[in-house]
Protein backbone atom coordinates (compact mmCIF):
# COMPACT_ATOMS: atom_id res chain seq x y z
CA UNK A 1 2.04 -1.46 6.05
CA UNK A 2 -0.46 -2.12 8.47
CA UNK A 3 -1.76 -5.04 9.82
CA UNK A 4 -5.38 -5.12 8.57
CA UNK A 5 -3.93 -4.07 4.65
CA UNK A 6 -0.87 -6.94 4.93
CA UNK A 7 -4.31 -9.21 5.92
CA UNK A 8 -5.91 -8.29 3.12
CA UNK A 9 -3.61 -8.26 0.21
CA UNK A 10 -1.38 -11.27 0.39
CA UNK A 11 -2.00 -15.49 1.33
CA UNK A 12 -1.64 -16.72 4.55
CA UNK A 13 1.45 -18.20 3.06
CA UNK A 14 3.31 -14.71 1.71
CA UNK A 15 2.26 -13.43 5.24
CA UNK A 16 4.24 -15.86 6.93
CA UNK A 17 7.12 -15.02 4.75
CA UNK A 18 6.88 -12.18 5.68
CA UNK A 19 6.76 -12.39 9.02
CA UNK A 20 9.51 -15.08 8.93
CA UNK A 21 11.59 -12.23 7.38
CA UNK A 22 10.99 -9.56 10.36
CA UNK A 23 12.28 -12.70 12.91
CA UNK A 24 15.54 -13.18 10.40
CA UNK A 25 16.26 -9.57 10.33
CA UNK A 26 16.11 -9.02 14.12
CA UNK A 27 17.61 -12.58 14.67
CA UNK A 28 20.97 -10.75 12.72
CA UNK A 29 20.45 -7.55 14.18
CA UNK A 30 19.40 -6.04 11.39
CA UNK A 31 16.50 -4.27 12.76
CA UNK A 32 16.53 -1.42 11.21
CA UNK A 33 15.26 -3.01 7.56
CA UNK A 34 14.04 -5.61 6.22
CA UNK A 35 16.38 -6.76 3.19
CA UNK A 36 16.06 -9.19 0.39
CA UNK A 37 18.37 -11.56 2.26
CA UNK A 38 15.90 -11.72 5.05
CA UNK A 39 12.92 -12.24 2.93
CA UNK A 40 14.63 -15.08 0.79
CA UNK A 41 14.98 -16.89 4.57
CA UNK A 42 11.20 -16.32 5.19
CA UNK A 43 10.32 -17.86 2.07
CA UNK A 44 12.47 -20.93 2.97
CA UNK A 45 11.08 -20.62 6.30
CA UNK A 46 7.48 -20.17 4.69
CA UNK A 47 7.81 -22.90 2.03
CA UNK A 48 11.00 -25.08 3.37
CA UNK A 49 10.30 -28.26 1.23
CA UNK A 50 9.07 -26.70 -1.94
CA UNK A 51 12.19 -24.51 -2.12
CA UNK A 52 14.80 -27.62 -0.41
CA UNK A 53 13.04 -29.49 -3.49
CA UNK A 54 13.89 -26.80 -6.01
CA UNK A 55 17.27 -25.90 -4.48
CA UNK A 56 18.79 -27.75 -2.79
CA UNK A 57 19.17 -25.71 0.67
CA UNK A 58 17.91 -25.20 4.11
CA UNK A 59 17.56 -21.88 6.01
CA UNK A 60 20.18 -22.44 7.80
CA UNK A 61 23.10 -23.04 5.13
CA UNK A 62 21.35 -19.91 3.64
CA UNK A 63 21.59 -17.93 6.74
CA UNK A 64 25.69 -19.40 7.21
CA UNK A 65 25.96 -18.28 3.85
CA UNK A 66 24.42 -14.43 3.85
CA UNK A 67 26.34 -14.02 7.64
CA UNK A 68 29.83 -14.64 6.16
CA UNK A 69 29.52 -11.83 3.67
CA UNK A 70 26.24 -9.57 6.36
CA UNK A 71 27.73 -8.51 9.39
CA UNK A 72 25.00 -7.69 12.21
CA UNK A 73 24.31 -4.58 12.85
CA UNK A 74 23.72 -2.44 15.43
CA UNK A 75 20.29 -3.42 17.48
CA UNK A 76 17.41 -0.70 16.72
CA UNK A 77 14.00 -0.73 19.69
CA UNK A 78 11.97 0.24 16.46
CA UNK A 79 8.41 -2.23 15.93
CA UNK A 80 8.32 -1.55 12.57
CA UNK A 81 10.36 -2.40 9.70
CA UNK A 82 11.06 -0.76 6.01
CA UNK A 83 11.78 -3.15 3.74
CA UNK A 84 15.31 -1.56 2.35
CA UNK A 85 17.65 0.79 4.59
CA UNK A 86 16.95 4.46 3.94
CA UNK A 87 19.39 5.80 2.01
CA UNK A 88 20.64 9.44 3.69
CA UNK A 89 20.93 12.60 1.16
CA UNK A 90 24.56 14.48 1.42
């Protein structure tokens, strides 16, 4: 999605998120996607006392928590990213 669509079609706020994500997902070298795991720590990142307020955690016991079961993966140079891995056909 490019830059002047993403500008038009969500809040400041969702753009953030969103952004947030793309800095979680390269943070765990997981550059090649952009995963539901990263966008749940851009929304805390985004919104980090309305969502502390409804439960009860910070980024960073989320991020703990999605790292123990998400191991990193290998670093990709790409400057864009999917939002889910592509799956490869047999």
């Amino acid at each position: 999605m490019t830059g002047s669509k993403m500008s038009q079609n969500y809040t400041d706020g969702a753009r953030r998120a969103v952004v947030m994500a793309q800095e979680e997902s390269r943070a765990m070298m997981h550059d090649s996607y952009i995963g539901p795991e990263h966008l749940l720590l851009g929304l805390l990142h985004a919104y980090p006392d309305a969502v502390q307020t409804a439960l009860g955690v910070w980024p960073d016991e989320v991020r703990d928590a999605i790292m123990s079961f998400a191991s990193a993966g290998p670093q990709d140079t790409s400057k864009s990213l999917p939002f889910t891995r592509k799956r490869h056909q047999r």
